[in-house]
N, C-alpha and C. Protein backbone atom coordinates (compact mmCIF):
# COMPACT_ATOMS: atom_id res chain seq x y z
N UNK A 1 -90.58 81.48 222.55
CA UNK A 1 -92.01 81.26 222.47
C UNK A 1 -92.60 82.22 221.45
N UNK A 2 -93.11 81.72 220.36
CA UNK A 2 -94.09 82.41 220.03
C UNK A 2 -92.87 83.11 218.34
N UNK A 3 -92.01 82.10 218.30
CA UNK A 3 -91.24 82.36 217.32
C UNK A 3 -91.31 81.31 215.79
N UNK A 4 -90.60 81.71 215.08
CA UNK A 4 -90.96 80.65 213.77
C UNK A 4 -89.56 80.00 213.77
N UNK A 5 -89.77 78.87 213.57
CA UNK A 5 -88.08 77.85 213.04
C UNK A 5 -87.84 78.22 212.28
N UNK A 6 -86.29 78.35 212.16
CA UNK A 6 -85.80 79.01 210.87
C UNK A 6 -84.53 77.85 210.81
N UNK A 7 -84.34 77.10 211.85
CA UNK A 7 -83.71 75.49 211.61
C UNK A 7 -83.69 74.33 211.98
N UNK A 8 -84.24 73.24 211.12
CA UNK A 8 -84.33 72.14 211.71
C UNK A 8 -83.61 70.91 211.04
N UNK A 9 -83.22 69.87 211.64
CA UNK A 9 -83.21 69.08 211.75
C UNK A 9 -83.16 68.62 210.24
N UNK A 10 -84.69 68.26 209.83
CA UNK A 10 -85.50 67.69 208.68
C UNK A 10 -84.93 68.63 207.29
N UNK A 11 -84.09 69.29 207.42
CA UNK A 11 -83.97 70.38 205.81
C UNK A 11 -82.32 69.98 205.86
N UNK A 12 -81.85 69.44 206.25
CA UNK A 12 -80.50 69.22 206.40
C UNK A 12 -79.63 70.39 206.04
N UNK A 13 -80.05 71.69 207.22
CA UNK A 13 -79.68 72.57 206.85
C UNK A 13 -78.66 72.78 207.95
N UNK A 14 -78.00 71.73 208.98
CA UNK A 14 -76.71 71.77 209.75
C UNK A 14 -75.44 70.81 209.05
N UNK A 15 -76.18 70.53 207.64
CA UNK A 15 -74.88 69.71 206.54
C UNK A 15 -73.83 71.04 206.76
N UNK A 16 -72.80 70.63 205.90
CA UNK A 16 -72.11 71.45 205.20
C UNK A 16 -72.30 71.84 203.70
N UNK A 17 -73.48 71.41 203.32
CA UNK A 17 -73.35 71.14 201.91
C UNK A 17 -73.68 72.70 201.37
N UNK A 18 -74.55 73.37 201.75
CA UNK A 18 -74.88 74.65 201.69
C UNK A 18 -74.49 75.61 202.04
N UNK A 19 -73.02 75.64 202.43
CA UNK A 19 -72.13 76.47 203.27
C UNK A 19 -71.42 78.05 202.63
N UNK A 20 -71.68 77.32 201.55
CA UNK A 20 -71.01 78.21 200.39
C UNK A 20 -71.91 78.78 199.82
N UNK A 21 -73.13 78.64 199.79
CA UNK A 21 -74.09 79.90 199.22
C UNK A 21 -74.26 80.93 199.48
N UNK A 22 -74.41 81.94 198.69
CA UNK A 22 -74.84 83.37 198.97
C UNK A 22 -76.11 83.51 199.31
N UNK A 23 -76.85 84.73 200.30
CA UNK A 23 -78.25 84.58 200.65
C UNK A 23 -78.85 84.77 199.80
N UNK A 24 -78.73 85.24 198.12
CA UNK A 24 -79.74 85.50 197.39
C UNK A 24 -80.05 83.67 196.52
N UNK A 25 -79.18 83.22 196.92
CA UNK A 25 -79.74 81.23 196.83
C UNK A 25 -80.75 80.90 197.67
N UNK A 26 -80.41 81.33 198.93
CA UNK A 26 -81.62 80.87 200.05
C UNK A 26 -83.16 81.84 199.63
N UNK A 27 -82.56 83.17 199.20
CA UNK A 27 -84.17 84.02 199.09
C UNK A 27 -84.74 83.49 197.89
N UNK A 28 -84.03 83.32 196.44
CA UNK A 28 -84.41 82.59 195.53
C UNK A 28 -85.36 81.43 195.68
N UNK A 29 -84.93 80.44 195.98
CA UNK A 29 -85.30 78.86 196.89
C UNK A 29 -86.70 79.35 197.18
N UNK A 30 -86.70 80.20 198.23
CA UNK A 30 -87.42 80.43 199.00
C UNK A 30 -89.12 80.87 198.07
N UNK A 31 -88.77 81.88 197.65
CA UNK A 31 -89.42 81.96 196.88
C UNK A 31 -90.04 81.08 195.73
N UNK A 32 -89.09 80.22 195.13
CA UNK A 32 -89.61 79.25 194.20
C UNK A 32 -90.38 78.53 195.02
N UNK A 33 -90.14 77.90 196.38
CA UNK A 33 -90.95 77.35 197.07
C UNK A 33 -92.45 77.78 197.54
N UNK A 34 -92.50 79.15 198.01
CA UNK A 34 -93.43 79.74 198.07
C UNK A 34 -94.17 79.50 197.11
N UNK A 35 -93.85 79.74 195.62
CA UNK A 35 -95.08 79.77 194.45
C UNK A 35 -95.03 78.43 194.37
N UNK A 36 -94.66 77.20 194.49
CA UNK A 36 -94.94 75.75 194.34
C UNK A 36 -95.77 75.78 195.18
N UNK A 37 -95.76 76.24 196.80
CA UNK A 37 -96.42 75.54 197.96
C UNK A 37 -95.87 74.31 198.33
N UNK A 38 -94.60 74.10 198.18
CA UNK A 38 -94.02 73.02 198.43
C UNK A 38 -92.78 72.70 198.80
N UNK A 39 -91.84 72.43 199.52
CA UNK A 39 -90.50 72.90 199.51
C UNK A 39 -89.72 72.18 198.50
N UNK A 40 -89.77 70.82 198.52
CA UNK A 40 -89.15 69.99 197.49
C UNK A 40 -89.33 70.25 196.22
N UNK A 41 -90.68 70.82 195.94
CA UNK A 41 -90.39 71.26 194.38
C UNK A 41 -90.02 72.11 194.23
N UNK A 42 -89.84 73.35 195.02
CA UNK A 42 -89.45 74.62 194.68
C UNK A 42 -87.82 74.72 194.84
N UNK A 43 -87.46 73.74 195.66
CA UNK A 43 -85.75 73.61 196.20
C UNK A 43 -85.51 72.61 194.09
N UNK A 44 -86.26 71.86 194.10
CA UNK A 44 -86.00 71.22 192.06
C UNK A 44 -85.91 71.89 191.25
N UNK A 45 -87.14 73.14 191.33
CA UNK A 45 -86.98 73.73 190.49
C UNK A 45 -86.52 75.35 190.26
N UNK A 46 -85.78 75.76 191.74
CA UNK A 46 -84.70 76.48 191.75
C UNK A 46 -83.21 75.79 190.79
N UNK A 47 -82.94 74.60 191.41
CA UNK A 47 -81.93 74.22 191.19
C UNK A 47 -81.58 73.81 189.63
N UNK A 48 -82.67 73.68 189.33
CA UNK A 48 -82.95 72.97 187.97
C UNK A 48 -83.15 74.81 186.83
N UNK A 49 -83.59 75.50 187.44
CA UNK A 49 -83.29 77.09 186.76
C UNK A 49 -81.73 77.51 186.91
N UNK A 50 -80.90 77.01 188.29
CA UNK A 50 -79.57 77.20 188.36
C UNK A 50 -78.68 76.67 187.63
N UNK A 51 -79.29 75.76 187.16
CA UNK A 51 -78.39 74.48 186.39
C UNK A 51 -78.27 75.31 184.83
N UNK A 52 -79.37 75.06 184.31
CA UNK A 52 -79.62 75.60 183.07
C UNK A 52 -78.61 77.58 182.82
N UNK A 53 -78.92 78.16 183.64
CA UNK A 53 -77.98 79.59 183.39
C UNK A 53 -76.88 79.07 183.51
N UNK A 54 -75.98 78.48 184.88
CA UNK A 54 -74.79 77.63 184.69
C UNK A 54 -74.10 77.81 183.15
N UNK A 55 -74.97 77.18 182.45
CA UNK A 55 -74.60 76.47 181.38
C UNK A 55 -74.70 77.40 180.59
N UNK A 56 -75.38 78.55 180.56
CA UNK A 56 -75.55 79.84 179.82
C UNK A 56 -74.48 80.65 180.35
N UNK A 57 -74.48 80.46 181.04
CA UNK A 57 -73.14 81.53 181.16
C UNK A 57 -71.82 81.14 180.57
N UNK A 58 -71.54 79.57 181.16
CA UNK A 58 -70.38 79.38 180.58
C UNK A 58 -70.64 79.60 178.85
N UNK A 59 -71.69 78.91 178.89
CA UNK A 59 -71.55 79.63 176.93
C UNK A 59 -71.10 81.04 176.18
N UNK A 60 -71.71 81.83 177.01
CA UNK A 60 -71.84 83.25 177.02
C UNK A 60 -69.92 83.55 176.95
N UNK A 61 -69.58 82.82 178.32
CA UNK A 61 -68.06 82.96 179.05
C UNK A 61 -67.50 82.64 177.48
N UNK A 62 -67.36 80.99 177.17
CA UNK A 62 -66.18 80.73 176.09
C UNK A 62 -66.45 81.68 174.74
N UNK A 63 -67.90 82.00 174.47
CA UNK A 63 -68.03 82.06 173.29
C UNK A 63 -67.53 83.53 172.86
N UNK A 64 -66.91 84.65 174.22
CA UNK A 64 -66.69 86.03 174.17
C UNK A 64 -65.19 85.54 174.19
N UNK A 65 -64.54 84.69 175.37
CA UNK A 65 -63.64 84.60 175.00
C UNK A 65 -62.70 84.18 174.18
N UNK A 66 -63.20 83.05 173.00
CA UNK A 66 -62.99 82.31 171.82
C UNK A 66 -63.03 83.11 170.78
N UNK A 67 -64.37 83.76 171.21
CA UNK A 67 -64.96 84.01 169.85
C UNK A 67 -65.15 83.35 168.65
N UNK A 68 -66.17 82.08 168.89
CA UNK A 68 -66.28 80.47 168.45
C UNK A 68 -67.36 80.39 169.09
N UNK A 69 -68.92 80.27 168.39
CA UNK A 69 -69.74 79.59 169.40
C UNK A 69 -69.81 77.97 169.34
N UNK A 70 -68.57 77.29 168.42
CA UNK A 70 -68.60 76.03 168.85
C UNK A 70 -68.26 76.05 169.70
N UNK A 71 -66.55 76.55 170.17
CA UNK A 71 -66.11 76.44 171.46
C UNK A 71 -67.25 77.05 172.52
N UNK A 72 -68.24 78.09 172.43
CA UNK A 72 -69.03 77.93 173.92
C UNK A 72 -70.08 77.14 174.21
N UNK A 73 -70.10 76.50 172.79
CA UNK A 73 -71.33 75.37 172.80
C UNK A 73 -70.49 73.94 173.53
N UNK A 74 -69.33 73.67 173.13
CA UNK A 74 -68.32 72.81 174.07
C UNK A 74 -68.01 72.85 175.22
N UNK A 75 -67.77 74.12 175.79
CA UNK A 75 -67.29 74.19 177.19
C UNK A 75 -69.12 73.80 177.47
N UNK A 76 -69.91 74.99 177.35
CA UNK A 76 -70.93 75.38 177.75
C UNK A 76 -71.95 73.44 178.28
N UNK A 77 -71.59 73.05 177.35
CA UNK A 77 -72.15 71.67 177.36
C UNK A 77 -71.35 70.57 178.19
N UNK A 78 -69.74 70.82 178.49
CA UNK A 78 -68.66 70.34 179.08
C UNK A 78 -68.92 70.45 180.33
N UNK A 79 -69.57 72.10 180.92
CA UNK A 79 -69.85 72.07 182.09
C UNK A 79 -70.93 71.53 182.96
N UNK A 80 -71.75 71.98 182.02
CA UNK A 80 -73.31 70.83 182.42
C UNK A 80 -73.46 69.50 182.52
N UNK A 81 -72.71 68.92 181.58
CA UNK A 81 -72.56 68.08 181.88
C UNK A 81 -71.74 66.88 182.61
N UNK A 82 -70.90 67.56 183.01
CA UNK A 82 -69.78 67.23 183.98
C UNK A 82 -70.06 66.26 185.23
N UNK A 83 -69.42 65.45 185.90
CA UNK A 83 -69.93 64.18 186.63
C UNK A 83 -70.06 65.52 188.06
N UNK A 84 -69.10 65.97 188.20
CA UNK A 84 -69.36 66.79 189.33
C UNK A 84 -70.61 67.66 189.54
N UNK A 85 -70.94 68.19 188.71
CA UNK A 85 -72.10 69.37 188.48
C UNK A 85 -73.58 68.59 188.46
N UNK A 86 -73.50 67.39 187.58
CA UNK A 86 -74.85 66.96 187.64
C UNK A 86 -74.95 66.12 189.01
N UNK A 87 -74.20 66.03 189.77
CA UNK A 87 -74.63 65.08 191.26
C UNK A 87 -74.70 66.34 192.14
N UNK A 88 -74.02 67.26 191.82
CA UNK A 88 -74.16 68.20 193.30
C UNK A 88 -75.38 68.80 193.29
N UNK A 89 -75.99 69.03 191.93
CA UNK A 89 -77.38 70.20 192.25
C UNK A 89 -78.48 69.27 192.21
């Protein structure tokens, strides 16, 4: 009584799909949501800021280890765009 939900039902937060995150995903989120006022946009446009570094990093990744920023512009773009990566986020 007299407590706040922290799980329901409606956030499909008893999936498995979120199992594997670290809590600074959930405080992130959280926050993006907060400054939207909205959960759905702030859960978009977390994910949609996650997506984009993703892809910076791997650039960052091939282009130190190549030393080629074609090759990190390849992977970097290989990963983003990947069938797996663009359905999961």
């Amino acid at each position: 009584m007299g407590e706040l939900p922290y799980w329901t039902f409606s956030l499909g937060t008893g999936s498995p799909f979120l199992e594997n995150y670290g809590f600074l995903y959930f405080y992130f989120t959280g926050f993006c949501s907060f400054l939207a006022q909205d959960l759905t946009t702030g859960i978009k446009f977390s994910h949609a800021i996650y997506h984009i570094g993703s892809g910076l990093a791997m650039f960052l990744f091939s282009t130190r280890l190549c030393r080629a920023r074609r090759a990190g512009t390849i992977s970097g773009l290989g990963y983003v765009l990947c069938f797996w990566h663009l359905q999961q986020r």
